[in-house]
C-alpha atoms as a PDB file:
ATOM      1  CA  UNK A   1       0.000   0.000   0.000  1.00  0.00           C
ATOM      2  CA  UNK A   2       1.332   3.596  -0.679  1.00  0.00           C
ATOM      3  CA  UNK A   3      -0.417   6.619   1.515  1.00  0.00           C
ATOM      4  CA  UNK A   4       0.133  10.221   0.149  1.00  0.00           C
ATOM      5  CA  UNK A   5      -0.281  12.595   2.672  1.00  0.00           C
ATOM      6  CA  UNK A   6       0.713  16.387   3.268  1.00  0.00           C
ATOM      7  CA  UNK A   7       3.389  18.123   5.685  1.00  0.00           C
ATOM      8  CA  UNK A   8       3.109  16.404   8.481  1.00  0.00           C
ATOM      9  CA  UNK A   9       2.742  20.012  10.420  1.00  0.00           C
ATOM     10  CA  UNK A  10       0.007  21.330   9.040  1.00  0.00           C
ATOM     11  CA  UNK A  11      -2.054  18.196   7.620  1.00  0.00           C
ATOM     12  CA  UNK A  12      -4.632  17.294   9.783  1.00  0.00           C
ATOM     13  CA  UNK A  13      -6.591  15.159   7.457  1.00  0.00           C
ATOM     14  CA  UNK A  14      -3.229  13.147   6.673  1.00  0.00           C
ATOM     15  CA  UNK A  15      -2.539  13.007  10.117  1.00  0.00           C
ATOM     16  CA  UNK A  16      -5.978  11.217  10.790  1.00  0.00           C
ATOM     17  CA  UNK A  17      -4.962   8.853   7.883  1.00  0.00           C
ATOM     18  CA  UNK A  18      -1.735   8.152   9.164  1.00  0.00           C
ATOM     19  CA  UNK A  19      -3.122   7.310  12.627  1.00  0.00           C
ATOM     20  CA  UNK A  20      -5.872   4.997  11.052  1.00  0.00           C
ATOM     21  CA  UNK A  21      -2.907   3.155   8.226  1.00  0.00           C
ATOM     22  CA  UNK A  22      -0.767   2.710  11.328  1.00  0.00           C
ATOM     23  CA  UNK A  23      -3.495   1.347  13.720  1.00  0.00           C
ATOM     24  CA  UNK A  24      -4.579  -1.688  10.750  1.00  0.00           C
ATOM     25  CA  UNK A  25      -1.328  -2.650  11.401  1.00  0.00           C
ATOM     26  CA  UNK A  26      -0.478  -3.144   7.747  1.00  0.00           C
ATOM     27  CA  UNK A  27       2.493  -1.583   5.622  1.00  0.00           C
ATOM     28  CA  UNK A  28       2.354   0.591   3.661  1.00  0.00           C
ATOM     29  CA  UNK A  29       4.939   3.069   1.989  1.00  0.00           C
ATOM     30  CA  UNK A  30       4.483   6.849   2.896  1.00  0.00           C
ATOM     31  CA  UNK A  31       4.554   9.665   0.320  1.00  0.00           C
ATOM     32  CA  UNK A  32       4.671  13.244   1.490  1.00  0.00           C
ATOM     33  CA  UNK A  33       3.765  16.097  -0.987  1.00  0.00           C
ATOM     34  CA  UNK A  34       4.532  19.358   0.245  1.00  0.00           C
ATOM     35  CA  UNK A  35       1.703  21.636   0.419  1.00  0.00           C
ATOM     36  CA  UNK A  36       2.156  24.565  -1.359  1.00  0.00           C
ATOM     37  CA  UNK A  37       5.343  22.981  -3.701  1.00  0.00           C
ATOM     38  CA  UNK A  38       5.571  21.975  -7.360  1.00  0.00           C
ATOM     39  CA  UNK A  39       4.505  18.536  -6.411  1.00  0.00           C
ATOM     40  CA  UNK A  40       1.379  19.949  -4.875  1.00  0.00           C
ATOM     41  CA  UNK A  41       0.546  21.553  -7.687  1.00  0.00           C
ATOM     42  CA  UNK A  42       0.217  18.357  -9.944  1.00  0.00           C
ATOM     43  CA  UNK A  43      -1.608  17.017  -7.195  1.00  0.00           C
ATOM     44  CA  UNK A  44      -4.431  19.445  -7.343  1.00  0.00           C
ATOM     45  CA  UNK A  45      -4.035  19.162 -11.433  1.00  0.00           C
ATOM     46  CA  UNK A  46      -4.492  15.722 -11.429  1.00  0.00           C
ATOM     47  CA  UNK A  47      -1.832  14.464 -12.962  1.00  0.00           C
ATOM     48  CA  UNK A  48      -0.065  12.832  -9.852  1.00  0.00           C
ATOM     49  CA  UNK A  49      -3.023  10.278  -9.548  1.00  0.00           C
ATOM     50  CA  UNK A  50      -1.641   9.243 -13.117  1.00  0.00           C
ATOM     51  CA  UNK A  51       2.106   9.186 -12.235  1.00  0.00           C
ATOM     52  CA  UNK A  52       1.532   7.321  -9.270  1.00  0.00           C
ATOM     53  CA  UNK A  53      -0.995   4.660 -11.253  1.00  0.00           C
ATOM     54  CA  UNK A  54      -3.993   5.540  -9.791  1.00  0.00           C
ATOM     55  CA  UNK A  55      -7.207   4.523 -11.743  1.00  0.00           C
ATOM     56  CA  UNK A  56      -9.754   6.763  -9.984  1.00  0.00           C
ATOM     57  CA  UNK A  57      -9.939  10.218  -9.445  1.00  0.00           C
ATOM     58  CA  UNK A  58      -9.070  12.031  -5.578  1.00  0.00           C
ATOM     59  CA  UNK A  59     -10.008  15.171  -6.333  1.00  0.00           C
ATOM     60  CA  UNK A  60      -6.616  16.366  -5.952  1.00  0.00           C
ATOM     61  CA  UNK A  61      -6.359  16.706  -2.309  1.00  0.00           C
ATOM     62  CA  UNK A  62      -3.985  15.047   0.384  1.00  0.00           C
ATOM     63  CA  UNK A  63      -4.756  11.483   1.879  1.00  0.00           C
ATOM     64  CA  UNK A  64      -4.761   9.173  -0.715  1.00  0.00           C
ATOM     65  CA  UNK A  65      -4.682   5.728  -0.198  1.00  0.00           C
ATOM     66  CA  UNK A  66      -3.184   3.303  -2.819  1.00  0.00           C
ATOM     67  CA  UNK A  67      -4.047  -0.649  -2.301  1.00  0.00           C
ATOM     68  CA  UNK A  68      -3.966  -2.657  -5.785  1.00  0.00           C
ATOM     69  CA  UNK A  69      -6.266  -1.381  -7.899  1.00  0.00           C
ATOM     70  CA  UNK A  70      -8.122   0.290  -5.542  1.00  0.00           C
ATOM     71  CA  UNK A  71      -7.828   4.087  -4.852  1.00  0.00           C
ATOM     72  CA  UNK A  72      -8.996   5.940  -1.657  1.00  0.00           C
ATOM     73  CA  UNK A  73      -8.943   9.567  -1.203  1.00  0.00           C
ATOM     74  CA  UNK A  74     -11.051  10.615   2.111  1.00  0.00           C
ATOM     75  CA  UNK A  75      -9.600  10.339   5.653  1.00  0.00           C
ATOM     76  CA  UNK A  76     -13.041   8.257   6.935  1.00  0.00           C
ATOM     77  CA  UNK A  77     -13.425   6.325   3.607  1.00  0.00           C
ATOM     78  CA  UNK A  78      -9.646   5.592   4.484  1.00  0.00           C
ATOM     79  CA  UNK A  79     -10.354   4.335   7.734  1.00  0.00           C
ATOM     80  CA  UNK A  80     -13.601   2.307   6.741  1.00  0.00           C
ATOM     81  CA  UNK A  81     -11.425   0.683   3.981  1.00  0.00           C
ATOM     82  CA  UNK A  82      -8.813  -0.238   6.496  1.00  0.00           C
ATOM     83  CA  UNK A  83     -11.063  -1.539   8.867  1.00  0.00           C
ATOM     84  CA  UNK A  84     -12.900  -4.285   6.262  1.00  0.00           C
ATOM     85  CA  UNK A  85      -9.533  -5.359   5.674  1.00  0.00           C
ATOM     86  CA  UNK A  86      -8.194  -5.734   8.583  1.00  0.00           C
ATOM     87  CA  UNK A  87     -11.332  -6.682  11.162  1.00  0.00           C
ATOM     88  CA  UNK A  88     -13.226  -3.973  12.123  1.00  0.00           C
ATOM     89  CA  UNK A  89     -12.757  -4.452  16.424  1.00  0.00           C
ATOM     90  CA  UNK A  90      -9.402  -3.656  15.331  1.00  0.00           C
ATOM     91  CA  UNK A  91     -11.093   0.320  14.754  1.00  0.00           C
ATOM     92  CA  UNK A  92     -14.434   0.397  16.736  1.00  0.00           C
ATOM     93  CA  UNK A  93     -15.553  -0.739  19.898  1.00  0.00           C
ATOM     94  CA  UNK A  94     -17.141  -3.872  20.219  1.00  0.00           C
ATOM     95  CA  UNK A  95     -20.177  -2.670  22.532  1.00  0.00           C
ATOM     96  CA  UNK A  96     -23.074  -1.981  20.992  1.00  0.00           C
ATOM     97  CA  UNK A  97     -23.895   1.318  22.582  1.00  0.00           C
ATOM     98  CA  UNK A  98     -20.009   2.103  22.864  1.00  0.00           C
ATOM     99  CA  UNK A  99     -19.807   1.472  19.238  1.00  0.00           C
ATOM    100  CA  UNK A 100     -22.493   3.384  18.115  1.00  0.00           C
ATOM    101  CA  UNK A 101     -21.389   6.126  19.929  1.00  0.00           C
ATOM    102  CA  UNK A 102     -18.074   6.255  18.442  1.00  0.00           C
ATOM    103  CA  UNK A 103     -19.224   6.395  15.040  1.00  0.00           C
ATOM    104  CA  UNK A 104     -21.358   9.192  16.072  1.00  0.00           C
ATOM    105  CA  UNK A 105     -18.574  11.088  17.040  1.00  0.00           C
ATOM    106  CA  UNK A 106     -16.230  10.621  14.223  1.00  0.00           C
ATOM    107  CA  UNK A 107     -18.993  11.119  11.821  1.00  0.00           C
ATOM    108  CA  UNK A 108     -19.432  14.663  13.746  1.00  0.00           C
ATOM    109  CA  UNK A 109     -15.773  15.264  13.686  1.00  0.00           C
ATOM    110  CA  UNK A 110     -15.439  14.550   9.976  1.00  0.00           C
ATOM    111  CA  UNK A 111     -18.103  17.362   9.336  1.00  0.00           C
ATOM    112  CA  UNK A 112     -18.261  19.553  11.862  1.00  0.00           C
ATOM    113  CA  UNK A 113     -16.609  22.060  13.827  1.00  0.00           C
ATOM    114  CA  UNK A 114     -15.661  24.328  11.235  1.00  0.00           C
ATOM    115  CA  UNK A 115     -14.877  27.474  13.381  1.00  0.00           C
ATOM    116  CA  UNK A 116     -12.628  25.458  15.439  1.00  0.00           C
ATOM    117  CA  UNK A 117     -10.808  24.342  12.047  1.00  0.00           C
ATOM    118  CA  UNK A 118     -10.924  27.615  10.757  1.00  0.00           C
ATOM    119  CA  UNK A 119      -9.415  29.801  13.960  1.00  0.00           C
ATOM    120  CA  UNK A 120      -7.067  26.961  14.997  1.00  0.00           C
ATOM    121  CA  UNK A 121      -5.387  25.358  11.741  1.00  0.00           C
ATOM    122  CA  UNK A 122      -3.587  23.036  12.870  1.00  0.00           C
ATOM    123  CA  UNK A 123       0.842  23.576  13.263  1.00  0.00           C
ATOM    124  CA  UNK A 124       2.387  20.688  15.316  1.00  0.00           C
ATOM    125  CA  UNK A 125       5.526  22.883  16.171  1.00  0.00           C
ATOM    126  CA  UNK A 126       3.964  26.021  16.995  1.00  0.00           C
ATOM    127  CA  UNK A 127       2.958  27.210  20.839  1.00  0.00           C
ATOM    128  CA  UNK A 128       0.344  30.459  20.342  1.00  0.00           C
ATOM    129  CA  UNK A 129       0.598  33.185  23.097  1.00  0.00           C
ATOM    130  CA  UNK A 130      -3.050  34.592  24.016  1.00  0.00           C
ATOM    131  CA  UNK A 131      -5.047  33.050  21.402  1.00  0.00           C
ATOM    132  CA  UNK A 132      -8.790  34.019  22.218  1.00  0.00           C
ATOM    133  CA  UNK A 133     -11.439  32.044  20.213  1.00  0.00           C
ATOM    134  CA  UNK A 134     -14.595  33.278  18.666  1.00  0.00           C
ATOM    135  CA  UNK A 135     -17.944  32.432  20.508  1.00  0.00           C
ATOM    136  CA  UNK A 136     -18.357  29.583  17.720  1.00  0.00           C
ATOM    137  CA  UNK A 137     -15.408  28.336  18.475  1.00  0.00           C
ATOM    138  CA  UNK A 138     -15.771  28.338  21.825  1.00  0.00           C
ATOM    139  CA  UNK A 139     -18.685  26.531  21.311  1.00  0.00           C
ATOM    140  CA  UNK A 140     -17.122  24.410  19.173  1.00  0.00           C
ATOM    141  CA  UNK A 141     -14.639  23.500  21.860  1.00  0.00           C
ATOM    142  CA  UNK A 142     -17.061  22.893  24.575  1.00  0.00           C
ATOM    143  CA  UNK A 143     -19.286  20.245  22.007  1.00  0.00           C
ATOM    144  CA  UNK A 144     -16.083  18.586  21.881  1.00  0.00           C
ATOM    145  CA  UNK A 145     -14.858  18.497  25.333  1.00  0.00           C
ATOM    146  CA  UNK A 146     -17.966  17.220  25.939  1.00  0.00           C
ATOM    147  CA  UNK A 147     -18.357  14.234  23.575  1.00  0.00           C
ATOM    148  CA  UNK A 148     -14.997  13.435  25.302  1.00  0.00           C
ATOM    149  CA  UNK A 149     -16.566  13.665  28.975  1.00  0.00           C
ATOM    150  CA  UNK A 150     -19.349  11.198  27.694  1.00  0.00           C
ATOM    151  CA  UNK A 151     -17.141   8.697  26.080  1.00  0.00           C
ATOM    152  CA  UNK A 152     -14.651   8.801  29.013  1.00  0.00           C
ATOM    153  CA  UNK A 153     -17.437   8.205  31.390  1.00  0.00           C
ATOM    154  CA  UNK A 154     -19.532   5.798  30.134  1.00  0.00           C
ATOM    155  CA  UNK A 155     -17.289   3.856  27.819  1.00  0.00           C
ATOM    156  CA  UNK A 156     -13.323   4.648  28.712  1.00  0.00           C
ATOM    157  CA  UNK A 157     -12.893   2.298  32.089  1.00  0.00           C
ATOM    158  CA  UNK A 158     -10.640   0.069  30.294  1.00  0.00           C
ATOM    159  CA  UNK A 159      -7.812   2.256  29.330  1.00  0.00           C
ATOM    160  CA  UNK A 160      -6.814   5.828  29.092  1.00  0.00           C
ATOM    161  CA  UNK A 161      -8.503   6.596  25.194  1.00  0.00           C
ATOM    162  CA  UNK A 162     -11.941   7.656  24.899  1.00  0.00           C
ATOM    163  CA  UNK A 163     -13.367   4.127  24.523  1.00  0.00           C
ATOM    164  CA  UNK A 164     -10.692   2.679  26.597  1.00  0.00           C
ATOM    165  CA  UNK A 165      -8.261   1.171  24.089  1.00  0.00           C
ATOM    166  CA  UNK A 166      -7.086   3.658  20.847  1.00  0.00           C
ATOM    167  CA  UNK A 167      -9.584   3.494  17.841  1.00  0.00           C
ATOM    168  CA  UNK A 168     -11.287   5.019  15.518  1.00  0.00           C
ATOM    169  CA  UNK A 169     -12.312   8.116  17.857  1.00  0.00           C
ATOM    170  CA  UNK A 170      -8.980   8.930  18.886  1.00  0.00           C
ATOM    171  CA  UNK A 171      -7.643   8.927  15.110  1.00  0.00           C
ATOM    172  CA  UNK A 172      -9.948  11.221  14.341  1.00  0.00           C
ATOM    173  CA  UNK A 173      -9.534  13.337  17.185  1.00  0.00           C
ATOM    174  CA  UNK A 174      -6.072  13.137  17.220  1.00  0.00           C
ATOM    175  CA  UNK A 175      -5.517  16.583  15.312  1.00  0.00           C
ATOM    176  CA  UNK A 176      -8.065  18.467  18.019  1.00  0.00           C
ATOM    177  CA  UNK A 177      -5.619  17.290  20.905  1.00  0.00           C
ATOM    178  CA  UNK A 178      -2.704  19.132  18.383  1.00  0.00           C
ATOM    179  CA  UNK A 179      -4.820  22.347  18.264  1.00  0.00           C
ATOM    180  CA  UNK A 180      -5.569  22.514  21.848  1.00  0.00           C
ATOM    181  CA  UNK A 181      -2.206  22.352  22.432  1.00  0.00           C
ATOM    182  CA  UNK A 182      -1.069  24.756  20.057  1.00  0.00           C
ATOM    183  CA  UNK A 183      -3.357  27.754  21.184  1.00  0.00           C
ATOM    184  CA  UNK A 184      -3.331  26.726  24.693  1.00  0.00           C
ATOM    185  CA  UNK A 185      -6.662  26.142  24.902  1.00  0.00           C
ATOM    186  CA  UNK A 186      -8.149  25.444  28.722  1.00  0.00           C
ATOM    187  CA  UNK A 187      -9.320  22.251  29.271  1.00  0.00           C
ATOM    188  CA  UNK A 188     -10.902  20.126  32.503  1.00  0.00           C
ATOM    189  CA  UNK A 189      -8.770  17.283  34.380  1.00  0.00           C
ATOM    190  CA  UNK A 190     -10.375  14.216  32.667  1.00  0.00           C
ATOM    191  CA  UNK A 191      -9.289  15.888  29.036  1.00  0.00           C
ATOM    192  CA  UNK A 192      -5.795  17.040  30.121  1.00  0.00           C
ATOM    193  CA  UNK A 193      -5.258  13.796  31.066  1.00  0.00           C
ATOM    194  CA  UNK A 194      -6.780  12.384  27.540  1.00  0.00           C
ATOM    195  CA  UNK A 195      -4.835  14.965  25.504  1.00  0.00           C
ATOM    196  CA  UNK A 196      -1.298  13.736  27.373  1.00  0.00           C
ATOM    197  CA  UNK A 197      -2.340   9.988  26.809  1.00  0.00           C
ATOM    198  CA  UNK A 198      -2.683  10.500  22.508  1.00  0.00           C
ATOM    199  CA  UNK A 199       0.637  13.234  22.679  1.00  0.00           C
ATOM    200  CA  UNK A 200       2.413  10.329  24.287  1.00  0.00           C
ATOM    201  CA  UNK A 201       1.774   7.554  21.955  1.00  0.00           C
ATOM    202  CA  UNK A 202       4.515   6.400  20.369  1.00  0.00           C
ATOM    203  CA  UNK A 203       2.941   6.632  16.635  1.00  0.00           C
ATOM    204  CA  UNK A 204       1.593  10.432  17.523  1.00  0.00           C
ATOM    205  CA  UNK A 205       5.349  10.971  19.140  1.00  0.00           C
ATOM    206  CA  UNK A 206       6.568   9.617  15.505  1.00  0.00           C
ATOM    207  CA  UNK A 207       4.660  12.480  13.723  1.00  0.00           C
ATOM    208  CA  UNK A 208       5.612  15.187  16.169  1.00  0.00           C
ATOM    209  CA  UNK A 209       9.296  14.232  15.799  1.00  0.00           C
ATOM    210  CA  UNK A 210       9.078  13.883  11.774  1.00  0.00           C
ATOM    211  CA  UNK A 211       6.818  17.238  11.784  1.00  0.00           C
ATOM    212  CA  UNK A 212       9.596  18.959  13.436  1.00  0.00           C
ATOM    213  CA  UNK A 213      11.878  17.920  11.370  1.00  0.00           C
ATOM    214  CA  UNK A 214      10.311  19.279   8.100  1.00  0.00           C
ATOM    215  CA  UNK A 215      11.825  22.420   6.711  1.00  0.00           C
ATOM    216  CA  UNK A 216       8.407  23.460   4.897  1.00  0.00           C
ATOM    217  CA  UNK A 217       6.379  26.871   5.861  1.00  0.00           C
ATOM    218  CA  UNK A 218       3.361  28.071   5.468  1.00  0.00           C
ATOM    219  CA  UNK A 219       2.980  31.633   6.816  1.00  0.00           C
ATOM    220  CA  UNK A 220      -1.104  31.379   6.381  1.00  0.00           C
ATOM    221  CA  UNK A 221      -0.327  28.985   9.266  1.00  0.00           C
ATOM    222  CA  UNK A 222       1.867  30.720  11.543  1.00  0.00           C
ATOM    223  CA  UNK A 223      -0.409  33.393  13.195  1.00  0.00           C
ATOM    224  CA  UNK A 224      -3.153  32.918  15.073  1.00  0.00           C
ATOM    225  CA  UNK A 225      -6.310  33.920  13.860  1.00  0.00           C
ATOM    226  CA  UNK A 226      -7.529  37.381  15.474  1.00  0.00           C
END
């Protein structure tokens, strides 16, 4: 399998790819295109889906997941491909309720939230000084603090994720527990706690280190939104 993603600093729907590749526990060969460079730009033109043999079309945006002669270019679709291949316990809870609940909330992450996405892009590296969200995003931060309190409380006893064991939720919420951090965003015990059990994993410590590493900017990224 090949995955093309985007910088690693900035890409939070490559990140949730990434996360969801790594948890099916298959290989796969990674492929970063800069956002923003020359590569990028054949990307959004199309013509990378032919150099890299692709047989459908992905709309020229950043994951892409090659398998065969199949071709998938959404972060959930991604996951839900993944997860038929691979056993799908291996992804969502096996509880009923638990379950059912989890898709909930990555369905409502995947589509949602978009003053939080908009005033909080998200930049691994960066620490923002006195970052004051909009009332959306506010509420946009308290819906999601929220869905965490519920999912730690009724569904998290047997481990420190927000169904217990790391799945689909976390993967997708992954990239919220990057913004938070980066603007410094307030949170309650139970999520501070949540937050510090995804920044330590060691596959979320991989992408920090590797997102440091890259030499790529993008100054729309770089400022806080005022």
């Amino acid at each position: 399998m090949k995955l093309i993603i985007g910088n690693k600093n900035y890409s939070s729907w490559s990140l949730r790819a990434w996360l969801a590749t790594k948890q099916s526990g298959l290989g796969f060969e990674e492929i970063v295109v800069p956002m923003g460079g020359e590569a990028w730009d054949e990307l959004k033109a199309g013509n990378l889906d032919a150099a890299r043999g692709g047989t459908q079309p992905s709309r020229g945006k950043v994951p892409i997941l090659w398998d065969g002669e199949a071709v998938v270019w959404d972060s959930l679709a991604i996951l839900e491909y993944l997860a038929d291949k691979v056993g799908r316990d291996r992804f969502w809870p096996k509880d009923e309720a638990a379950r059912a609940t989890a898709r909930a909330m990555v369905a409502e992450m995947h589509s949602s939230f978009q003053a939080l996405r908009s005033e909080c892009p998200m930049n691994v590296r960066r620490r923002f000084e006195g970052f004051a969200p909009s009332e959306a995003c506010r509420g946009d931060i308290l819906r999601i603090l929220g869905l965490w309190a519920e999912a730690r409380s009724r569904f998290g006893g047997g481990g420190p994720f927000l169904f217990g064991t790391f799945g689909a939720a976390d993967v997708f919420y992954a990239p919220v527990v990057s913004r938070f951090i980066s603007y410094q965003i307030g949170v309650p015990g139970f999520a501070a706690a949540y937050m510090q059990a995804i920044w330590e994993h060691e596959w979320m410590q991989g992408w920090i280190a590797a997102s440091e590493n890259e030499e790529w900017v993008i100054e729309q990224y770089e400022t806080a939104a005022a």
